[in-house]
Every structure is written in C-alpha cells, then in structure tokens.
C-alpha atoms as a PDB file:
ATOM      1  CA  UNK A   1      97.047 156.388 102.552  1.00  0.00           C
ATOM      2  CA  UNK A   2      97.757 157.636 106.221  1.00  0.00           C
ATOM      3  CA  UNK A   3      95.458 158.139 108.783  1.00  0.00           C
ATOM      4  CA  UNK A   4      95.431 159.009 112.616  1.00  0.00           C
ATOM      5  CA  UNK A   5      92.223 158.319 114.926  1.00  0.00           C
ATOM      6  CA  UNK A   6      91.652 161.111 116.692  1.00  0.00           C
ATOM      7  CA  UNK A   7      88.901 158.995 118.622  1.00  0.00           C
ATOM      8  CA  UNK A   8      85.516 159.563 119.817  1.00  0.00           C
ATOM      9  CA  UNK A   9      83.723 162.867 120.918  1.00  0.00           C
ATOM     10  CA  UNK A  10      82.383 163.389 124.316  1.00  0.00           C
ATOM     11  CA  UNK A  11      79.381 162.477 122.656  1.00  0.00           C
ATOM     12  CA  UNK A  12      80.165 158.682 122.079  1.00  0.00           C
ATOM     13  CA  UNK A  13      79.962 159.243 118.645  1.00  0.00           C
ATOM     14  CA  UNK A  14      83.507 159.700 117.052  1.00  0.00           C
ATOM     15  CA  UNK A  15      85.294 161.711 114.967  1.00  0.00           C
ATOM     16  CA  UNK A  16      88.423 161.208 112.743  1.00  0.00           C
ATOM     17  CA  UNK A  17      91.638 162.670 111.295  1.00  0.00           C
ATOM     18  CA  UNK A  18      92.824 161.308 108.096  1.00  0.00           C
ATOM     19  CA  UNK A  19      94.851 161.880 104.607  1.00  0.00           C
ATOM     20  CA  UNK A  20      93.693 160.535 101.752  1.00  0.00           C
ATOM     21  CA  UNK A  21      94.086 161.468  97.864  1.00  0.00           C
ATOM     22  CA  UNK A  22      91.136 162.044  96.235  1.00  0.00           C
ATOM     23  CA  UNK A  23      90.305 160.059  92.715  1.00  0.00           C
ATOM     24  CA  UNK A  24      87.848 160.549  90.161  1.00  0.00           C
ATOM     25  CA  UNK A  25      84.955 158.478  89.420  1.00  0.00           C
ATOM     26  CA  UNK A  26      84.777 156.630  86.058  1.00  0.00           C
ATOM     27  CA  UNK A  27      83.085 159.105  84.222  1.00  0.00           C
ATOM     28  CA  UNK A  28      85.574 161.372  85.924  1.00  0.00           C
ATOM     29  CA  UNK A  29      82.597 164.141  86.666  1.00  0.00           C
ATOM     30  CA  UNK A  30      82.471 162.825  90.689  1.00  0.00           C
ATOM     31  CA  UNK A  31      85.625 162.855  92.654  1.00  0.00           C
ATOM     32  CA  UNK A  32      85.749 160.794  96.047  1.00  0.00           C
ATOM     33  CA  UNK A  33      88.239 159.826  99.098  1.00  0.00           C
ATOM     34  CA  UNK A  34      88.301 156.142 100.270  1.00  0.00           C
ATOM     35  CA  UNK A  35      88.339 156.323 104.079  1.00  0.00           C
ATOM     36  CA  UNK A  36      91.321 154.907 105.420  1.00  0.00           C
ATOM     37  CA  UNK A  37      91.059 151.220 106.745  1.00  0.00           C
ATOM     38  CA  UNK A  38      91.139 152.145 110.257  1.00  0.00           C
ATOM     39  CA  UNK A  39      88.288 154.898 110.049  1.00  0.00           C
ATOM     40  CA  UNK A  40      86.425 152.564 107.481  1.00  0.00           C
ATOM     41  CA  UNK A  41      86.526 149.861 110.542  1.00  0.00           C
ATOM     42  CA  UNK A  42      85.629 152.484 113.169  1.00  0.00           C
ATOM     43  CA  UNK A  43      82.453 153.946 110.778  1.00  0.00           C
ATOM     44  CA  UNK A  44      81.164 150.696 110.405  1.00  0.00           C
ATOM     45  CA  UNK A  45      81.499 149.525 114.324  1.00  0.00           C
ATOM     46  CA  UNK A  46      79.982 152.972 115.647  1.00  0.00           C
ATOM     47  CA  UNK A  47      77.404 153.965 113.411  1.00  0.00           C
ATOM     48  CA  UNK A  48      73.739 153.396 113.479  1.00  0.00           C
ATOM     49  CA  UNK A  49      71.453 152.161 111.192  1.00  0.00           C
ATOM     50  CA  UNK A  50      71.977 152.743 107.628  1.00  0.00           C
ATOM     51  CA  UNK A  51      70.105 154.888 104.864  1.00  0.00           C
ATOM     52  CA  UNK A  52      69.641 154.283 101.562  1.00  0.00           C
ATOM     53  CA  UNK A  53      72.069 152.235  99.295  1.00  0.00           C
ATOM     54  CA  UNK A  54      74.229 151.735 103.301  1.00  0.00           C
ATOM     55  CA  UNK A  55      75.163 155.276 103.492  1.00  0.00           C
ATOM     56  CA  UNK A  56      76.423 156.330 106.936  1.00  0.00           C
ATOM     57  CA  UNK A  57      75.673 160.574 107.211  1.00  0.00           C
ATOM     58  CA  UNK A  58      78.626 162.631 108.478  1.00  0.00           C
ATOM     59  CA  UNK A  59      80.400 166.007 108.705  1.00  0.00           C
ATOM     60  CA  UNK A  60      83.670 166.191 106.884  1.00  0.00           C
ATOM     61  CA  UNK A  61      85.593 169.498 107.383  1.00  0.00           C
ATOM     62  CA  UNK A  62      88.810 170.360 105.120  1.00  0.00           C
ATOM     63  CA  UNK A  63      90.380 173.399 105.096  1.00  0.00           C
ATOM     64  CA  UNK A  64      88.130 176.371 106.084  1.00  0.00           C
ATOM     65  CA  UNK A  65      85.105 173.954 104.533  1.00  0.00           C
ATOM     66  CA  UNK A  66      82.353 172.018 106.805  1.00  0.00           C
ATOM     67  CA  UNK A  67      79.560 170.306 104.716  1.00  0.00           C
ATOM     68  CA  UNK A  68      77.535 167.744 105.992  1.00  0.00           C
ATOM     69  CA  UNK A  69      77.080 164.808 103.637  1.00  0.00           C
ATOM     70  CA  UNK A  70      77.125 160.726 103.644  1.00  0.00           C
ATOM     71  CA  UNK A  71      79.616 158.449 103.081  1.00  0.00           C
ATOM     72  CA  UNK A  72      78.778 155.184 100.716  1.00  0.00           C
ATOM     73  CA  UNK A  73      79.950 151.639 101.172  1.00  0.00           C
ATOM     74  CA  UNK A  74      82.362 149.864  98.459  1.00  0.00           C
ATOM     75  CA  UNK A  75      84.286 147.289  97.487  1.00  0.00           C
ATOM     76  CA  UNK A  76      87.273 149.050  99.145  1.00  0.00           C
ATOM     77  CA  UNK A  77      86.581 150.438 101.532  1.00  0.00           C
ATOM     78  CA  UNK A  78      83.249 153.695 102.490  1.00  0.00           C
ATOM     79  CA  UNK A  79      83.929 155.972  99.727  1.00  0.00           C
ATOM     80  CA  UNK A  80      83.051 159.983 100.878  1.00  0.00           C
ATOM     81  CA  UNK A  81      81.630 162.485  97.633  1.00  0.00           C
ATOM     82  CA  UNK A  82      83.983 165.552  96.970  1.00  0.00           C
ATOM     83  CA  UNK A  83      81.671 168.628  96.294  1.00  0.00           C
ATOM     84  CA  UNK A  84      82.903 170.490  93.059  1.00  0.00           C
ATOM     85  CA  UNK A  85      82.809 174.177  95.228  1.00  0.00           C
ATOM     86  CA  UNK A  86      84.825 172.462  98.251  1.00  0.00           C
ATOM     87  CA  UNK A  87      87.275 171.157  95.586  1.00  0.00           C
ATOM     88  CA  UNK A  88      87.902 174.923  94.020  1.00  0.00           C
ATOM     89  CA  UNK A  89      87.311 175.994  97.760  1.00  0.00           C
ATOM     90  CA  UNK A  90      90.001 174.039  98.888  1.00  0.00           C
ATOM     91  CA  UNK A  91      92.033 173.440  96.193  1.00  0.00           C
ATOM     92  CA  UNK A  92      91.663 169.724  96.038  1.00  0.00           C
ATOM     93  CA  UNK A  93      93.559 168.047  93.084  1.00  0.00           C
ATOM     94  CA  UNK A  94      92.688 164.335  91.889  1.00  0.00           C
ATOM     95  CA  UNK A  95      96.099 162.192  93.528  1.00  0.00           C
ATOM     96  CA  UNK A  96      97.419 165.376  95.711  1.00  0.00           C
ATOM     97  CA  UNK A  97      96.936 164.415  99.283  1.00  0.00           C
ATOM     98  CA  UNK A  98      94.425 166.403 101.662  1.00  0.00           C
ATOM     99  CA  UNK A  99      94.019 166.030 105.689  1.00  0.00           C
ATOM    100  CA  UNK A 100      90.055 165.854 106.383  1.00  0.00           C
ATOM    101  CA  UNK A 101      88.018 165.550 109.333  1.00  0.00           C
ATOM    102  CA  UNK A 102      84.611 163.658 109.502  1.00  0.00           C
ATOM    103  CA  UNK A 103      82.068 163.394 112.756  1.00  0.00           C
ATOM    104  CA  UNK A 104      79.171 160.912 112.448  1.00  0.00           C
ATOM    105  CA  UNK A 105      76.039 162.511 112.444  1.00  0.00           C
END
C-alpha cells in the first residue's frame, strides 16, 4: 500500500494523499481502507480528542465524492468505512487500488 503526505493545511490541521485497496469486512456487507502507516502515524499525532470507540472524524474525497465520516482504530492500523453509494459512485472494487484524500475535521 502506497501513500504520499501531502502535509498539513494552512489550518494546522492536515490533510493526506494516499492509495489503498479496499477489503471487505467479515461478514463482507462493510468494505474499509486501512490508512497507510505514515497517515495512520500522522492521524494519531495531530488529532484531538477522540469520540466514541477512538474514532478520529474526517473528510475523505475520491473521485468526484466528498463525505464526511470517521475513521476507527485497529489492530493494523485506523481503518476508514466505504459508503455502498461512493463505492457504485466511484467504482470502488474490493483489492483494486483507489487514490483518496482525507482532512481532519
């Protein structure tokens, strides 16, 4: 899995450029990304306090799409959701690679 920093806003914040292949959950009904190692590192240094179950809120574009949602912690790594419409929006297979973008809120 690739990634590029493409380091913070003017706002402090930060926002990110990365590829990653999206996998299905267990159950196979929720599909995810795993944030590359260098973004996981930079989420976790720059953002604030948590929400619920250590979710970190963010904007993720890809493609034409811009949703705002969180991303979750995990064994491997802060996993972000895949929404079924930005899947069929964008075209997003399980194991084809996708560039996204993602801002901390």
């Amino acid at each position: 899995m690739e990634s590029a920093a493409a380091g913070g806003e003017p706002d402090g914040v930060g926002t990110w450029e990365f590829e990653a292949e999206p996998w299905p959950y267990e159950t196979g009904s929720w599909v995810f990304v795993t944030l590359p190692e260098d973004v996981d590192e930079e989420v976790r240094l720059r953002s604030g306090p948590r929400r619920g179950f250590g979710s970190v809120r963010v904007e993720v574009s890809c493609g034409s799409s811009t949703w705002s949602t969180s991303v979750f912690p995990s064994a491997d790594g802060f996993v972000l959701p895949l929404k079924a419409a930005v899947r069929r929006a964008e075209l997003l297979e399980v194991g084809s690679p996708a560039r996204f973008t993602l801002r901390l809120l």
